[in-house]
Structures are given as C-alpha cells and as structure tokens.
Protein backbone atom coordinates (compact mmCIF):
# COMPACT_ATOMS: atom_id res chain seq x y z
CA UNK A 1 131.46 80.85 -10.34
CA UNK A 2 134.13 78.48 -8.97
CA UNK A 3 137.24 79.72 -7.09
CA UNK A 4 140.41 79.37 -9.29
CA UNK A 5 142.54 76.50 -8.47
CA UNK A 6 146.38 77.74 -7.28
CA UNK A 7 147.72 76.29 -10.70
CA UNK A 8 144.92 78.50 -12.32
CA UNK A 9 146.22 81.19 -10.11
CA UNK A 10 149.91 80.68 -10.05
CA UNK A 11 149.51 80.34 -14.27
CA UNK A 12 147.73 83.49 -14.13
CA UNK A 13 150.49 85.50 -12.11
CA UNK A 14 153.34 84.51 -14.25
CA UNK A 15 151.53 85.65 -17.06
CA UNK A 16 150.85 88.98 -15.44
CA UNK A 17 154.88 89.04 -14.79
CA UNK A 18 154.82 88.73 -18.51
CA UNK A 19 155.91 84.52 -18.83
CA UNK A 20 154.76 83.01 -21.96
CA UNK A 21 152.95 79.67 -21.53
CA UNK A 22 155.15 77.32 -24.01
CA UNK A 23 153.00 74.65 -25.91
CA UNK A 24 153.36 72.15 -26.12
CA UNK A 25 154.82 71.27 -23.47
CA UNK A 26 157.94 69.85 -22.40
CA UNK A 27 156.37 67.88 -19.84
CA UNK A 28 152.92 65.32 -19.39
CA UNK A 29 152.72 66.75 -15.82
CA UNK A 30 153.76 70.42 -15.57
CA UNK A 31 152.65 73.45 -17.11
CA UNK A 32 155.88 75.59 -18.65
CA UNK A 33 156.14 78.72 -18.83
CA UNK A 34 159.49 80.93 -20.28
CA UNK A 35 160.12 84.52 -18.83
CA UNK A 36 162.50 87.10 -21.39
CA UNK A 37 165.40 86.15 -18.95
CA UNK A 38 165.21 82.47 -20.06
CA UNK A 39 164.38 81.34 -17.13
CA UNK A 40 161.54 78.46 -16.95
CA UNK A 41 159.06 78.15 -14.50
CA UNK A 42 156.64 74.88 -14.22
CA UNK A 43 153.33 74.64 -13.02
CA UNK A 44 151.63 71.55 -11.75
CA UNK A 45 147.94 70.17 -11.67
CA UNK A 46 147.47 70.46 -7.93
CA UNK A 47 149.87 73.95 -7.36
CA UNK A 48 153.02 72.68 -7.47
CA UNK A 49 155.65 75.46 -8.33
CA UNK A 50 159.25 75.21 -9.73
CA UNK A 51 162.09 76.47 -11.25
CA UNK A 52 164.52 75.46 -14.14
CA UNK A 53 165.69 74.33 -17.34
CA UNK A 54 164.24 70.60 -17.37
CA UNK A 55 162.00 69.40 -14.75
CA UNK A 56 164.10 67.00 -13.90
CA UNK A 57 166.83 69.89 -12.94
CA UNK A 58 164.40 72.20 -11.49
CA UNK A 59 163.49 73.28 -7.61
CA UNK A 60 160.74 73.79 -5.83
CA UNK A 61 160.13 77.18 -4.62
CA UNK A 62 157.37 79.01 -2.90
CA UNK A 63 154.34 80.86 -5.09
CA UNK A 64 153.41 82.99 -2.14
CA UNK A 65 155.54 85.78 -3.89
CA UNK A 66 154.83 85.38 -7.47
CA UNK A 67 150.83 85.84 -6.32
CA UNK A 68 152.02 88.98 -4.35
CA UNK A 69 153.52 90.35 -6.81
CA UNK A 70 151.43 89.97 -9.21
CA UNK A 71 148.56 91.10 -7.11
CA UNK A 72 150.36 94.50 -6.55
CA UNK A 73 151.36 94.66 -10.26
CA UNK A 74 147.76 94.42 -11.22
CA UNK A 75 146.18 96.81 -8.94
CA UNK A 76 149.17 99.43 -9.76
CA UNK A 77 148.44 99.04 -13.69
CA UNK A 78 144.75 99.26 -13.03
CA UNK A 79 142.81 102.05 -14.49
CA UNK A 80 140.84 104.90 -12.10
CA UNK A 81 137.20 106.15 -12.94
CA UNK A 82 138.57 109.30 -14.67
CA UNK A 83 140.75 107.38 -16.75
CA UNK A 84 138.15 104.76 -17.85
CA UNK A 85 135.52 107.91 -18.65
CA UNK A 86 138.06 109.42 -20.98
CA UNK A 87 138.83 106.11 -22.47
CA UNK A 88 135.54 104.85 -23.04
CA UNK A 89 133.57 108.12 -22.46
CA UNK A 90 131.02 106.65 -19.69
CA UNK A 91 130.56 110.40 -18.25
CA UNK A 92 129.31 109.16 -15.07
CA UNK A 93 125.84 107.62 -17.24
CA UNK A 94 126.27 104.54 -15.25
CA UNK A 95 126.50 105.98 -12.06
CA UNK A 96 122.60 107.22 -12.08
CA UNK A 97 121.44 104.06 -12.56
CA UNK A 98 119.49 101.41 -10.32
C-alpha cells in the first residue's frame, strides 16, 4: 500500500476536525473544504494549504498543526480492547489465535 500524499493527509485531518469537503468545487486547482465556523480551508494537489473565503483572498498557512491535531484527536477518540469486546463481543477469541 502506497503512503498517502500530504493533500490525502491534510484532506483527511480537516475532516477528522469535522470540515465538510464542498463539491463541487469552487476552484479547478484546490480542494475546499467548510468548517461550522464558516471558515474555508483549500487544499492543493501537491500539499498546498490555505485559508479563506475565495482563493484568490486566502493565505497560506502551515498544516503541521492541523495533522497534529488531528493525530491527537484520533488517538483520544479511539476505542480500548475492553471497549471494542463489549461492542462487538470478541471476548478475547482472537487473542488465542496463530
């Protein structure tokens, strides 16, 4: 399997922050995606990030702590062993196996 590209993974963390992807979109270049705030964020092909209503009014800014974030949001919200067992009621069974 391929790494993810940083638009892949930049797309990805905004979702996680809860952004909606709008489609179509505004732009031929950029990705956009809208947060509840109103605020819009654009993504492009090769990882470029920015910020604002139009692209042609928007800034650059760095993704560094959108992926950070969204790392940490992740691996709060993720489930332990005892919770997946109730959920899903594995009861360990997969645990004997080789």
């Amino acid at each position: 399997m391929s790494k993810p590209t940083k638009s892949d993974q930049i797309a990805a963390a905004l979702l996680t922050l809860g952004a909606r992807e709008v489609l179509p979109s505004p732009s031929k270049r950029y990705r956009c995606f809208e947060c509840a705030e109103g605020l819009r964020y654009w993504v492009g092909r090769c990882g470029a990030f920015r910020f604002g209503a139009t692209i042609s009014t928007s800034h650059s800014i760095d993704s560094r702590g959108y992926l950070q974030r969204a790392i940490n949001l992740t691996e709060h919200c993720r489930p332990t062993e005892a919770e997946l067992d109730e959920r899903f009621g594995f009861h360990g069974a997969a645990k004997g196996r080789s």
